[in-house]
N, C-alpha and C. Protein backbone atom coordinates (compact mmCIF):
# COMPACT_ATOMS: atom_id res chain seq x y z
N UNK A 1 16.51 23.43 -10.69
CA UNK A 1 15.60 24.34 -11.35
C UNK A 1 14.61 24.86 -10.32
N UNK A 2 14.44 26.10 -10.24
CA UNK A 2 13.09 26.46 -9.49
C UNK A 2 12.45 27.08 -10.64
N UNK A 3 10.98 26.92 -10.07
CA UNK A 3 9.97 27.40 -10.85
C UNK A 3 9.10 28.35 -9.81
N UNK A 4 8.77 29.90 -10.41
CA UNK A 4 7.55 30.23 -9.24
C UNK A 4 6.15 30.76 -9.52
N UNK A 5 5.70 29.93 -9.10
CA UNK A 5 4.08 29.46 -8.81
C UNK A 5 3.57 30.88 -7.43
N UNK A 6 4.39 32.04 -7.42
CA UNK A 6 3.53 32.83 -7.17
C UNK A 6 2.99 33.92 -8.54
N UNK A 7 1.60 35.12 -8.16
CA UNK A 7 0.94 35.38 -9.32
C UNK A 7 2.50 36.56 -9.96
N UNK A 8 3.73 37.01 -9.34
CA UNK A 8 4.29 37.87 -9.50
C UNK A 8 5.88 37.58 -9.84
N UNK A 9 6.61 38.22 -10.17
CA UNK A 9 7.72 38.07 -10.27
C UNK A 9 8.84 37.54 -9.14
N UNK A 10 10.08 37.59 -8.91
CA UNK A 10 10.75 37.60 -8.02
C UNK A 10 12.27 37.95 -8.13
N UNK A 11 12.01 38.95 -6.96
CA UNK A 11 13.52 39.91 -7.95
C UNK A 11 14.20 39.27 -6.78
N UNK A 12 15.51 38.64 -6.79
CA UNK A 12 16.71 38.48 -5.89
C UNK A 12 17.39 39.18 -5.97
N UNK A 13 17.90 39.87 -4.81
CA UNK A 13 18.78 41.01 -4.74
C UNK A 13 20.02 40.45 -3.54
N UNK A 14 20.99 40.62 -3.47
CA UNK A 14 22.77 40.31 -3.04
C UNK A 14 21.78 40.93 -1.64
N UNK A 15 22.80 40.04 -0.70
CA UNK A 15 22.70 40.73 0.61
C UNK A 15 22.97 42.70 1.18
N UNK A 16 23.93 42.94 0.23
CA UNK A 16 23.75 44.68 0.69
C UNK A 16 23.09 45.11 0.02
N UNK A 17 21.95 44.95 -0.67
CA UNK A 17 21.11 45.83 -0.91
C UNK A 17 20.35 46.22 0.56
N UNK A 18 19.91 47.73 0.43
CA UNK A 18 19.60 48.44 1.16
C UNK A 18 17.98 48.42 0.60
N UNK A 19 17.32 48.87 1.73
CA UNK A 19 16.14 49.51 1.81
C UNK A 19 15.92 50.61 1.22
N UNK A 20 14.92 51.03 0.65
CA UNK A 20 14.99 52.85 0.63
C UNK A 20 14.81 53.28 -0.71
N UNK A 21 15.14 52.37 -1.27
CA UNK A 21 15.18 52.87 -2.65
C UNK A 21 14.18 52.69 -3.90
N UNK A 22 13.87 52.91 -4.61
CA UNK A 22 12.48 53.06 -6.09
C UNK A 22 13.19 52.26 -6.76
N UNK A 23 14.90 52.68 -6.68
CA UNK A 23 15.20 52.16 -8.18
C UNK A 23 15.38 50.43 -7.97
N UNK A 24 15.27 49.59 -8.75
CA UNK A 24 14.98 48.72 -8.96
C UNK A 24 16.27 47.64 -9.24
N UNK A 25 17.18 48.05 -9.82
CA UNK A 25 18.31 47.85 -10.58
C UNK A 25 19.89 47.50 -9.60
N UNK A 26 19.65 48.18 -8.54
CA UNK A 26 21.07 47.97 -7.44
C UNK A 26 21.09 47.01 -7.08
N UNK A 27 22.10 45.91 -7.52
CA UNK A 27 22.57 44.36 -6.61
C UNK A 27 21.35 43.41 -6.99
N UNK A 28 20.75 44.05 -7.75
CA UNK A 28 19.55 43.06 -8.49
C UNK A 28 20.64 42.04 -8.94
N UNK A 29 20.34 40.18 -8.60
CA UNK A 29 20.91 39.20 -8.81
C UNK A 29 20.11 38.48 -9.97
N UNK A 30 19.02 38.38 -9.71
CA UNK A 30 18.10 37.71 -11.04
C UNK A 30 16.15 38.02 -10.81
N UNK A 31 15.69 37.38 -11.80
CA UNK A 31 14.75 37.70 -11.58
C UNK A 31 14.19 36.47 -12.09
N UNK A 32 12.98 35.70 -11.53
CA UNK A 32 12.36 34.64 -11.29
C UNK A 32 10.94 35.03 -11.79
N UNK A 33 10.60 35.01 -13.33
CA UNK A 33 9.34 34.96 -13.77
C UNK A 33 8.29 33.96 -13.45
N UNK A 34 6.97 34.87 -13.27
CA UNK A 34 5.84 33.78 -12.57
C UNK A 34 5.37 32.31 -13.79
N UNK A 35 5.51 31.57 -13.34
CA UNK A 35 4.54 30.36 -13.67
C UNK A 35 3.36 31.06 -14.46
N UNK A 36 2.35 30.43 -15.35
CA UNK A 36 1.07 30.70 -15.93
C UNK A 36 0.17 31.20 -14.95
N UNK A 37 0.44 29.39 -14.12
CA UNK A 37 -0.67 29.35 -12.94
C UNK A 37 -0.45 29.31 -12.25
N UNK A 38 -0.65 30.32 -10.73
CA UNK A 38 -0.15 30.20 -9.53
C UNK A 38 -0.52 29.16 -8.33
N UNK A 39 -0.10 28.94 -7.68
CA UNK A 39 -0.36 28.02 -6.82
C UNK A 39 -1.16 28.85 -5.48
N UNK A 40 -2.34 28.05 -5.05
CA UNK A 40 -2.85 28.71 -4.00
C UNK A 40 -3.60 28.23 -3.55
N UNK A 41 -4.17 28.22 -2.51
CA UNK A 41 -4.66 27.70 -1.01
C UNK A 41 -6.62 27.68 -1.80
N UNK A 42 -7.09 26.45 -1.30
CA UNK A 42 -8.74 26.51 -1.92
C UNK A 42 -9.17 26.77 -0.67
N UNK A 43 -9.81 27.64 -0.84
CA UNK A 43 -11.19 27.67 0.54
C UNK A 43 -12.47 27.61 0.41
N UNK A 44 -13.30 27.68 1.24
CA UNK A 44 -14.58 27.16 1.59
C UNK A 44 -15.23 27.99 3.09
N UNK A 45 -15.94 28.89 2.07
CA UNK A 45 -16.41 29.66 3.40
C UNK A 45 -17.64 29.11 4.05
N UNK A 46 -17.55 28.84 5.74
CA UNK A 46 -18.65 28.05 6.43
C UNK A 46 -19.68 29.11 6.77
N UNK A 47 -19.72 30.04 6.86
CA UNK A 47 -20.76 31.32 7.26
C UNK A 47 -20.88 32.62 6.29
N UNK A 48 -22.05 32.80 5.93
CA UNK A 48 -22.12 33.69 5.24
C UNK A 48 -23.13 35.29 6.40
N UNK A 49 -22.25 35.94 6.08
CA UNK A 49 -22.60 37.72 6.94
C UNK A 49 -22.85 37.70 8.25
N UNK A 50 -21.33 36.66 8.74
CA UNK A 50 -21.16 36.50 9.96
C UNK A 50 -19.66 37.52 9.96
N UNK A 51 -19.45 37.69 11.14
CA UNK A 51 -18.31 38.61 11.39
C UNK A 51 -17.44 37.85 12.83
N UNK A 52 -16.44 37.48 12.79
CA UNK A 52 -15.46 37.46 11.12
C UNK A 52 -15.79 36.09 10.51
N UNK A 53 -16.16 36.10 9.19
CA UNK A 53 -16.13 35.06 8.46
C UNK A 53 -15.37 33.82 8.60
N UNK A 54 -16.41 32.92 8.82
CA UNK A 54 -15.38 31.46 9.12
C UNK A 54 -15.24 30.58 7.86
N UNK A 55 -13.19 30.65 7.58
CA UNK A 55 -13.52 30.29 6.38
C UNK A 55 -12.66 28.67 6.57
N UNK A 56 -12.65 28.19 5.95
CA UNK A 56 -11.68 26.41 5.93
C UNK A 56 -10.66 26.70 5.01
N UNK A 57 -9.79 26.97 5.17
CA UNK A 57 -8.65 26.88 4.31
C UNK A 57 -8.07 25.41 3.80
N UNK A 58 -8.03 24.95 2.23
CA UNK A 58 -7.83 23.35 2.29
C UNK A 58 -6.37 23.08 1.56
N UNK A 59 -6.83 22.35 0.43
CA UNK A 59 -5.40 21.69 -0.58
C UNK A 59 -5.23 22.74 -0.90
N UNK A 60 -3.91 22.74 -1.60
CA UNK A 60 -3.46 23.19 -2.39
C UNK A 60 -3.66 23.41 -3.89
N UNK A 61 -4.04 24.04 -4.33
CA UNK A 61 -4.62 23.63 -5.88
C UNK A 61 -3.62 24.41 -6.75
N UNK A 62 -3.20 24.06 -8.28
CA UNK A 62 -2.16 24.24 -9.45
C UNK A 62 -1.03 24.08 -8.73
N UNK A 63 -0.43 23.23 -7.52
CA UNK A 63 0.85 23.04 -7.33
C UNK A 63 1.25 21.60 -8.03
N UNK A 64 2.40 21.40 -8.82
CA UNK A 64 2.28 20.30 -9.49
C UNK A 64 3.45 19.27 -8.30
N UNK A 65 3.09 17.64 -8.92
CA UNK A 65 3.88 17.01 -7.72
C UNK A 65 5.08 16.69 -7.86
N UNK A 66 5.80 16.58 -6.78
CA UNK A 66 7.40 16.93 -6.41
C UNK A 66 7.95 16.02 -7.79
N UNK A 67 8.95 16.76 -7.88
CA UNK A 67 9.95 16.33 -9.37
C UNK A 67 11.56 16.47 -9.14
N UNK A 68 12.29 15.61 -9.39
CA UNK A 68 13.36 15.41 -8.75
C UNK A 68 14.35 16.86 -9.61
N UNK A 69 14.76 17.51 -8.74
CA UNK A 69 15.76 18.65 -8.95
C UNK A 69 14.81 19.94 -9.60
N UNK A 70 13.37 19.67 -9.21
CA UNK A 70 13.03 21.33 -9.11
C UNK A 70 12.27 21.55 -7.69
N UNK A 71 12.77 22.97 -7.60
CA UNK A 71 12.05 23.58 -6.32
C UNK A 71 11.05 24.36 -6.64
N UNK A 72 9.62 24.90 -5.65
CA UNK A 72 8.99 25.56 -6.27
C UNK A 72 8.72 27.19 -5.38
N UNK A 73 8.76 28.19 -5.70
CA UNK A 73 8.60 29.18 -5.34
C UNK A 73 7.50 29.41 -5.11
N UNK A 74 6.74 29.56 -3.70
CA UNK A 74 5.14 29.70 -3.35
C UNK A 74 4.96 30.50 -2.14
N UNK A 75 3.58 31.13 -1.90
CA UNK A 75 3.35 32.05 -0.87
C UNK A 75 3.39 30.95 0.38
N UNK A 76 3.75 32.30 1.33
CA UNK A 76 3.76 31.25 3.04
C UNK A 76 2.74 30.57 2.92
N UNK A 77 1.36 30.80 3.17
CA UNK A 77 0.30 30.41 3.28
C UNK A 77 0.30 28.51 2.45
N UNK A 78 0.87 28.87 1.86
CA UNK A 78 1.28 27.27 0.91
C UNK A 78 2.00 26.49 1.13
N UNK A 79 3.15 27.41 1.13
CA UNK A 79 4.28 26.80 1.68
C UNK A 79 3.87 26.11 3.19
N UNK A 80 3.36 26.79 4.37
CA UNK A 80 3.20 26.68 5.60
C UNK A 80 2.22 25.44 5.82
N UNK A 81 1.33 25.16 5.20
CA UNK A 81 0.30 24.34 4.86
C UNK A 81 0.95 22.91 4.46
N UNK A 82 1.66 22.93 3.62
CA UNK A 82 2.71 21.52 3.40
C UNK A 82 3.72 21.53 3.99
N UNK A 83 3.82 22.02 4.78
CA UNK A 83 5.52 22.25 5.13
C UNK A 83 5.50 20.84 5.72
N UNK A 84 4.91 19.77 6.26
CA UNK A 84 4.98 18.78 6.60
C UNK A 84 5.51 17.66 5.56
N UNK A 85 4.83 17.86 4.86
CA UNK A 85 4.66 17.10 3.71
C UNK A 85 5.46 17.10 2.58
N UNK A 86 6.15 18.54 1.91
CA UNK A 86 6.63 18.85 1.04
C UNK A 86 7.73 19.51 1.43
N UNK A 87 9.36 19.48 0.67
CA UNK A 87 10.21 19.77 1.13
C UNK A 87 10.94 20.71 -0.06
N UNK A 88 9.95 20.64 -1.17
CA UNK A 88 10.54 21.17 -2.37
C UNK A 88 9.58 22.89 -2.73
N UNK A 89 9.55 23.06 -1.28
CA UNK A 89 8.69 24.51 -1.20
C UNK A 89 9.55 25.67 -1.00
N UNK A 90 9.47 27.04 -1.87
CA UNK A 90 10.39 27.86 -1.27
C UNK A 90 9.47 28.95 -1.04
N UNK A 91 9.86 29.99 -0.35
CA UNK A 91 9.58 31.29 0.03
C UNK A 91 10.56 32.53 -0.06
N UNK A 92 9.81 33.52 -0.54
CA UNK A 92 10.32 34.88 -0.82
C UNK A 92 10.93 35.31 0.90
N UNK A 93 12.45 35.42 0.97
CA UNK A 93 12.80 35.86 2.71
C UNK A 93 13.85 36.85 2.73
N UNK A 94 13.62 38.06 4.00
CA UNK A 94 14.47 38.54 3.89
C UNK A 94 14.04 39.45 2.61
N UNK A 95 12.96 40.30 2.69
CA UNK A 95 12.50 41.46 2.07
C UNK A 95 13.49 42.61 1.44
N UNK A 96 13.20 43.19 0.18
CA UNK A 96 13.32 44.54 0.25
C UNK A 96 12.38 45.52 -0.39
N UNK A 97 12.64 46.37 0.59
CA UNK A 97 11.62 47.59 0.22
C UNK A 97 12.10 48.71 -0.61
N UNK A 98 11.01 49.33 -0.58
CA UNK A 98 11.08 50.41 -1.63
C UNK A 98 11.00 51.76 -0.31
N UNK A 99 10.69 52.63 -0.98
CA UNK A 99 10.81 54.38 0.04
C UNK A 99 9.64 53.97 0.51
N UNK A 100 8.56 53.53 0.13
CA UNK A 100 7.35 53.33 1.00
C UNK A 100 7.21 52.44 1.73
N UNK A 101 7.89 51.26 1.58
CA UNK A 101 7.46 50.42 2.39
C UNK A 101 7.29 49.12 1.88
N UNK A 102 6.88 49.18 0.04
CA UNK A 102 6.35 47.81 -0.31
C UNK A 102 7.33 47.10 -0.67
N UNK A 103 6.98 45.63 -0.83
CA UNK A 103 8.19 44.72 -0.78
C UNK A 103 8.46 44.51 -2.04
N UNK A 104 9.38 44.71 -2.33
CA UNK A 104 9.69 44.93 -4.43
C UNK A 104 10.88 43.39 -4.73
N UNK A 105 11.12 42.96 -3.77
CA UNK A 105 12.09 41.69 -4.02
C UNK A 105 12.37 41.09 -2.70
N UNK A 106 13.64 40.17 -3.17
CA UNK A 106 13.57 39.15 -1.64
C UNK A 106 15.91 39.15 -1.90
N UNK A 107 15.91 39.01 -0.70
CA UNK A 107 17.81 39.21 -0.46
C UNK A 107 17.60 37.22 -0.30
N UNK A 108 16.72 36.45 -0.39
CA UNK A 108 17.43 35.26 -0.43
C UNK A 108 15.84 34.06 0.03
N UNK A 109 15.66 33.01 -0.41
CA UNK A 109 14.69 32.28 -0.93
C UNK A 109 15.12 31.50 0.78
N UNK A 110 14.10 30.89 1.27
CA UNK A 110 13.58 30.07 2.54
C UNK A 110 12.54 28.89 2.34
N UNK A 111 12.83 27.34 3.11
CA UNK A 111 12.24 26.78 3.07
C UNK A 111 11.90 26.46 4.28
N UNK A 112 10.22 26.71 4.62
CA UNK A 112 9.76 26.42 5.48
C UNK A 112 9.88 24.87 6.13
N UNK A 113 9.90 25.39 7.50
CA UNK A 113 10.31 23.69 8.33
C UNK A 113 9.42 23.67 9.36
């Protein structure tokens, strides 16, 4: 089972999907609805109207703990942060875009090492 604990969807799309396109629908494989609550990085900013802001990036907060046969779908920043620790982390890899540029899905899920 994966579950994803980012704030957005996650469209998997087959390896030939192409770049380039709006429409949404080509080689679309599934789609991975978000969790309630997303999982994300707590911080703690040490300076205030300093440039650039020094901030502490810490735990992890709403990631729930490892459970045998689910994986969890989370931003790098999370993922990258446990990657020591946690092995049941995945990441959106292997982008696709739209005509502009933004990333509208992923050709295949990565676990940081």
């Amino acid at each position: 089972m994966i579950l994803n604990l980012t704030p957005h969807p996650i469209r998997l799309y087959a390896t030939e999907r192409e770049d380039g396109s709006d429409d949404l629908d080509p080689h679309l494989r599934e789609v991975i609805p978000p969790e309630e609550t997303p999982a994300r990085l707590a911080t703690f900013e040490m300076s205030s109207g300093m440039w650039p802001e020094l901030v502490e990036f810490g735990h992890a907060q709403n990631l729930p703990p490892k459970r045998d046969g689910v994986q969890y779908i989370v931003s790098l920043v999370v993922a990258l942060a446990l990657a020591d620790r946690r092995n049941d982390l995945l990441v959106p890899y292997r982008e696709v875009r739209n005509s502009t540029g933004t990333v509208i899905g992923c050709r295949s899920l990565a676990q940081p090492v």
